[in-house]
Structure formats: C-alpha cells, structure tokens
Protein backbone atom coordinates (compact mmCIF):
# COMPACT_ATOMS: atom_id res chain seq x y z
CA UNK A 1 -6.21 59.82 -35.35
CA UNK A 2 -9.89 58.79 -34.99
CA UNK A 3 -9.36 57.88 -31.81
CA UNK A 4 -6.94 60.17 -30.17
CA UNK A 5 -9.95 63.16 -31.35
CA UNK A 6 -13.30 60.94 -29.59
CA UNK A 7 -10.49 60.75 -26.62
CA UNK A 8 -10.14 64.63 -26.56
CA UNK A 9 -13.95 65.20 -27.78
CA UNK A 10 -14.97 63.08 -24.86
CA UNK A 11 -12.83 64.83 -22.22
CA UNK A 12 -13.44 68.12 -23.30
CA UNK A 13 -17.09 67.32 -23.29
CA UNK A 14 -16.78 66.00 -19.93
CA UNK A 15 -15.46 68.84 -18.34
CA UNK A 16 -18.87 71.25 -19.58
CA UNK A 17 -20.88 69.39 -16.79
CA UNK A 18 -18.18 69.63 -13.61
CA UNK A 19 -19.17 71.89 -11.31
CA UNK A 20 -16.98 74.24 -9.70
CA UNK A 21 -16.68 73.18 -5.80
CA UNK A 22 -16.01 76.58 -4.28
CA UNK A 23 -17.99 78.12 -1.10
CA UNK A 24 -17.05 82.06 0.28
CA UNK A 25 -19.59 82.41 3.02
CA UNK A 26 -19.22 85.92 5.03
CA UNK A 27 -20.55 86.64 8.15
CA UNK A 28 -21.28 90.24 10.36
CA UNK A 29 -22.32 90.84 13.28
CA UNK A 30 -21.45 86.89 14.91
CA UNK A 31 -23.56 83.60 14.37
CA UNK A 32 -27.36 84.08 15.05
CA UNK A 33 -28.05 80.53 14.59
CA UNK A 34 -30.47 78.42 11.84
CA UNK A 35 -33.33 80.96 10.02
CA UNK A 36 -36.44 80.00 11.47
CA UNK A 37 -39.09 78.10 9.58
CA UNK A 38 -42.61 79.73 9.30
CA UNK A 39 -45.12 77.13 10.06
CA UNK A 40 -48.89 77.55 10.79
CA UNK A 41 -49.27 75.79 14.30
CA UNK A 42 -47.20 75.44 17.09
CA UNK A 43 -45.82 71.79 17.47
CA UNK A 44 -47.41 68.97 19.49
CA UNK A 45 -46.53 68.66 23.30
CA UNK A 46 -43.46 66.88 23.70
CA UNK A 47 -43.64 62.91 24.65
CA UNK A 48 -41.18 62.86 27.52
CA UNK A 49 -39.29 59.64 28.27
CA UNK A 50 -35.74 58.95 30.48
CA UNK A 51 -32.21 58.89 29.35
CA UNK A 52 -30.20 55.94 28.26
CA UNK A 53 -27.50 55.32 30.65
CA UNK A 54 -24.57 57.83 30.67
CA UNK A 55 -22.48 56.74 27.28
CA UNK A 56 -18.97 58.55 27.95
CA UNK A 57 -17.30 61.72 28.12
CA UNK A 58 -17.33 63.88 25.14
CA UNK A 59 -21.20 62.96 24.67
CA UNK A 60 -24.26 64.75 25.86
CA UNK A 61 -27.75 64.55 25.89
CA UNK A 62 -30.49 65.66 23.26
CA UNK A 63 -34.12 65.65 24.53
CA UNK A 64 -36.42 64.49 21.58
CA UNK A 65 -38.21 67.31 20.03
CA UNK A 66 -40.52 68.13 17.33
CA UNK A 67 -39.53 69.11 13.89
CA UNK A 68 -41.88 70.49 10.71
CA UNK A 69 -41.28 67.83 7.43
CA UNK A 70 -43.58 69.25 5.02
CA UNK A 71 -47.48 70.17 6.51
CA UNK A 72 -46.85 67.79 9.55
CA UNK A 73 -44.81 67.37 12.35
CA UNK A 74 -42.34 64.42 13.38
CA UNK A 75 -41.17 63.32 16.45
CA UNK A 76 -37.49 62.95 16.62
CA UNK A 77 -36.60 60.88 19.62
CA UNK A 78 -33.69 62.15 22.35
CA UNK A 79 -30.18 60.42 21.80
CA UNK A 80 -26.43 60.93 22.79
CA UNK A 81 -24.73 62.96 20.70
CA UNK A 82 -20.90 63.68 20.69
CA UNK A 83 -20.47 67.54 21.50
CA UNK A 84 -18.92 69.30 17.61
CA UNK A 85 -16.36 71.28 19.51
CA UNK A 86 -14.85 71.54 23.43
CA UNK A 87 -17.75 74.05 25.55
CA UNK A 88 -20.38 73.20 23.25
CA UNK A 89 -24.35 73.45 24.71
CA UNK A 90 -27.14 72.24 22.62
CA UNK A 91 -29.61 74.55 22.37
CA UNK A 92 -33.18 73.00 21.77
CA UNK A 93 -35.41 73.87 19.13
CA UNK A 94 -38.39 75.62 20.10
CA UNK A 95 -41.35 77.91 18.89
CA UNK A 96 -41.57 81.55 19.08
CA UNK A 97 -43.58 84.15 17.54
CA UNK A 98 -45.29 82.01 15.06
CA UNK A 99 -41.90 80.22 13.41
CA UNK A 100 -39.93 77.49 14.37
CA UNK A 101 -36.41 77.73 15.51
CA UNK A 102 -34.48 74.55 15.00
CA UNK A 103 -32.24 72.89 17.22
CA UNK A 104 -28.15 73.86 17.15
CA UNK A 105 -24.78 73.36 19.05
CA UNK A 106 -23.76 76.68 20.47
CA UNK A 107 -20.50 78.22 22.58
C-alpha cells in the first residue's frame, strides 16, 4: 500500500513542474520582419571575401554580416544556406536610424 501511494505521490508531484507546450501567436497587418535591436554604434565595415563554389539548387548565398552579441559586434562569415520555402530572398541585416535590423528570409 506503501508503495502503490510514493508511486501516485511521485507522479502527481511530477506533473506540478510540466509545463504546458501551447503557442497562439496572432498577427495584423502581414509580417514586418525581426524587431530591431537598439545599439549605440553602427557596425564595423564589412570584410568582403568570394563565394564558395555554387553548392546546388535549392541553396543560396548569404554575404557575412555583422551582428550585436552583447556591447560588441561579431563577424558572422557568408555561407550557403538552403532557401526555408520555394521564392524565398534573404534579406540582409543592416543599420538604420540608430537600431539594427537583423537578417531574415522573405517572399
């Protein structure tokens, strides 16, 4: 009887830390990308290099860019990257208006 209660007791007491793992996200007016980032200082120049060869279809392009991580700024070097969905552009990140706008995949 011992048992069968630390069993339920246990179970029971389990179930007090799971967290629910539901998400309702709503949306008006269409997708206006990432929120930009308010940073002090615009980023570095950009450190320009070539492209690997072509990889295959499906894939495209990212140019390295700049990205804030904290009080600094870190270089994140260009690579292939397959495209999320069919028509999909990358748009660059860039700096505007005193904030940062990161990087994203757009129609």
């Amino acid at each position: 009887m011992k048992a069968k209660l630390l069993a339920l007791v246990l179970l029971a007491g389990g179930s007090l830390f799971a967290a629910p793992r539901v998400f309702v996200g709503v949306g008006i007016g269409g997708y206006a990308g990432p929120a930009p980032v308010a940073v002090y200082a615009p980023p570095p120049p950009p450190v320009y290099g070539y492209a690997p060869t072509y990889v295959r279809p499906g894939y495209t392009w990212v140019s390295g860019y700049w990205y804030p991580a904290g009080p600094r700024y870190v270089w994140r070097g260009g690579y292939w990257a397959r495209r999320p969905f069919i028509g999909a552009r990358w748009v660059a990140p860039r700096w505007y208006g005193h904030h940062y706008y990161w990087g994203h995949w757009r129609r």
